[in-house]
Protein backbone atom coordinates (compact mmCIF):
# COMPACT_ATOMS: atom_id res chain seq x y z
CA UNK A 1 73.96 175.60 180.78
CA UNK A 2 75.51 172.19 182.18
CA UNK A 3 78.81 172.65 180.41
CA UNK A 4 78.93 176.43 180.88
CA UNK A 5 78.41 176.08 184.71
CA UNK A 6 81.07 173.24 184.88
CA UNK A 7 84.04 175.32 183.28
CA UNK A 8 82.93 178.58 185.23
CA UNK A 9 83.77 176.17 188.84
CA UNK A 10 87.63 175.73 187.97
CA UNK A 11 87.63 179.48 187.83
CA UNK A 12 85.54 179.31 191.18
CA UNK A 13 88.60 176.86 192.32
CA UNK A 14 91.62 179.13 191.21
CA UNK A 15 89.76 182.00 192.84
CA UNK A 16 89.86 179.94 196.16
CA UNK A 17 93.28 178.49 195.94
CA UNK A 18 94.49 182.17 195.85
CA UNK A 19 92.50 183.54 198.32
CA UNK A 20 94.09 180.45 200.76
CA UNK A 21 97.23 181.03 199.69
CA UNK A 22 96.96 184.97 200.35
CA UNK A 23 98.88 186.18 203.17
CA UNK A 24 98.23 189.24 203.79
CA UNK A 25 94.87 191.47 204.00
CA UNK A 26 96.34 193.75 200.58
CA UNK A 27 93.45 195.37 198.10
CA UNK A 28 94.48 192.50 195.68
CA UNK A 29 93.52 189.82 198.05
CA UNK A 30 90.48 191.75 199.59
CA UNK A 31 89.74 192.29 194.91
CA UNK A 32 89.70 188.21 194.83
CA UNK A 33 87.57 187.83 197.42
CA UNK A 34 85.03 189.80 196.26
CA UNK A 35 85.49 188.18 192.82
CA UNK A 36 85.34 185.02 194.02
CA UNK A 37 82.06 186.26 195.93
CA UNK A 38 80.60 188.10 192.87
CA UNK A 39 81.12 184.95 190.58
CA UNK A 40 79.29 182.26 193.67
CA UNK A 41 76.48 184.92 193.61
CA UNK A 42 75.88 184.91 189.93
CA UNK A 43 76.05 181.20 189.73
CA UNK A 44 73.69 181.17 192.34
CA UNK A 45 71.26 182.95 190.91
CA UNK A 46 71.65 180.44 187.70
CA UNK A 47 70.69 177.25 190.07
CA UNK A 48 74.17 176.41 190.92
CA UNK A 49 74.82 175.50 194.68
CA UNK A 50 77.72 173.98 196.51
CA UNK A 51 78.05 170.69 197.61
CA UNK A 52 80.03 171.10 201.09
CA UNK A 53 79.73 167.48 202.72
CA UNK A 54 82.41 168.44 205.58
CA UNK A 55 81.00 166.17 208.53
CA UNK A 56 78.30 164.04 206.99
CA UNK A 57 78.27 160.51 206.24
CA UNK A 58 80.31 159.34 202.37
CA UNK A 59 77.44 159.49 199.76
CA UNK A 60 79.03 157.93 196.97
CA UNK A 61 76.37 159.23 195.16
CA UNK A 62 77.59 162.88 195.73
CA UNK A 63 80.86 162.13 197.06
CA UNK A 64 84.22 161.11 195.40
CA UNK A 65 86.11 159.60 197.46
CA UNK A 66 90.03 159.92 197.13
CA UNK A 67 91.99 158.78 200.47
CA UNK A 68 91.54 158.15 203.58
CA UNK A 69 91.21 160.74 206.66
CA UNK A 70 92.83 159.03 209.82
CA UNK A 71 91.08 161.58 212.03
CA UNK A 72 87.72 161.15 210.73
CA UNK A 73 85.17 158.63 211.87
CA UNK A 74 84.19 155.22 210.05
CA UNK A 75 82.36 156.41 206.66
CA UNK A 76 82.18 159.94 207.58
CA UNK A 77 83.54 162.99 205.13
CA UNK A 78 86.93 164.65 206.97
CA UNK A 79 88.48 166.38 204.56
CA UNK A 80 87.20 168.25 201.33
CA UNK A 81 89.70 168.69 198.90
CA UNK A 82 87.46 170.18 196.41
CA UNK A 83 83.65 171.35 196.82
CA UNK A 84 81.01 169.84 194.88
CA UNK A 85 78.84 171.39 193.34
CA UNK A 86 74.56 171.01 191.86
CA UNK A 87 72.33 172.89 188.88
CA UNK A 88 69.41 172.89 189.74
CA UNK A 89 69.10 169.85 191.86
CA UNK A 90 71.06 167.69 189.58
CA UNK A 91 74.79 167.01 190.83
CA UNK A 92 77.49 168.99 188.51
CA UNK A 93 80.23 167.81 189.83
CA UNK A 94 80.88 165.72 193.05
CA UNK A 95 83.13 167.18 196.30
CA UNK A 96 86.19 165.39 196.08
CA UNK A 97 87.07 163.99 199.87
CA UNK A 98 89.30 161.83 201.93
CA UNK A 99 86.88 159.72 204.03
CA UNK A 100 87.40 158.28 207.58
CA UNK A 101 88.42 154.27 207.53
């Protein structure tokens, strides 16, 4: 289930990159949201949950930390570039975050 979870997120993370990169409120956008939706849902019901540290303190333990945020405070999480993500308690894959300095 570990493996199969972990190759469903980078679906999970095209699904988000085109629903930021959407400009307009068309039927195809409003379709990949509620893909995008459906497919967090099912996960969810499966024991996967995201990891969204935006805000808390770095946990390098759930955390992987790739530059620094000049805007955020001293060991804090500023920006996410990619959500993390647990099975059932157990940490799938970590967020991926600039921390503040």
């Amino acid at each position: 289930m570990q493996k199969f979870a972990k190759e469903l997120l980078e679906v999970v993370d095209n699904l988000e990159r085109a629903i930021e990169s959407a400009h307009a409120d068309d039927p195809v956008t409003e379709g990949v949201r509620l893909t995008h939706k459906a497919l967090l849902d099912v996960l969810n019901k499966n024991g996967v949950e995201m990891v969204d540290p935006q805000g808390e303190k770095f946990n390098a333990d759930l955390h992987e930390a790739v530059g620094i945020d000049e805007e955020a405070e001293a060991d804090t999480v500023g920006t996410v570039l990619q959500k993390g993500y647990s099975l059932n308690g157990r940490l799938l894959r970590p967020a991926m975050v600039r921390v503040g300095q």
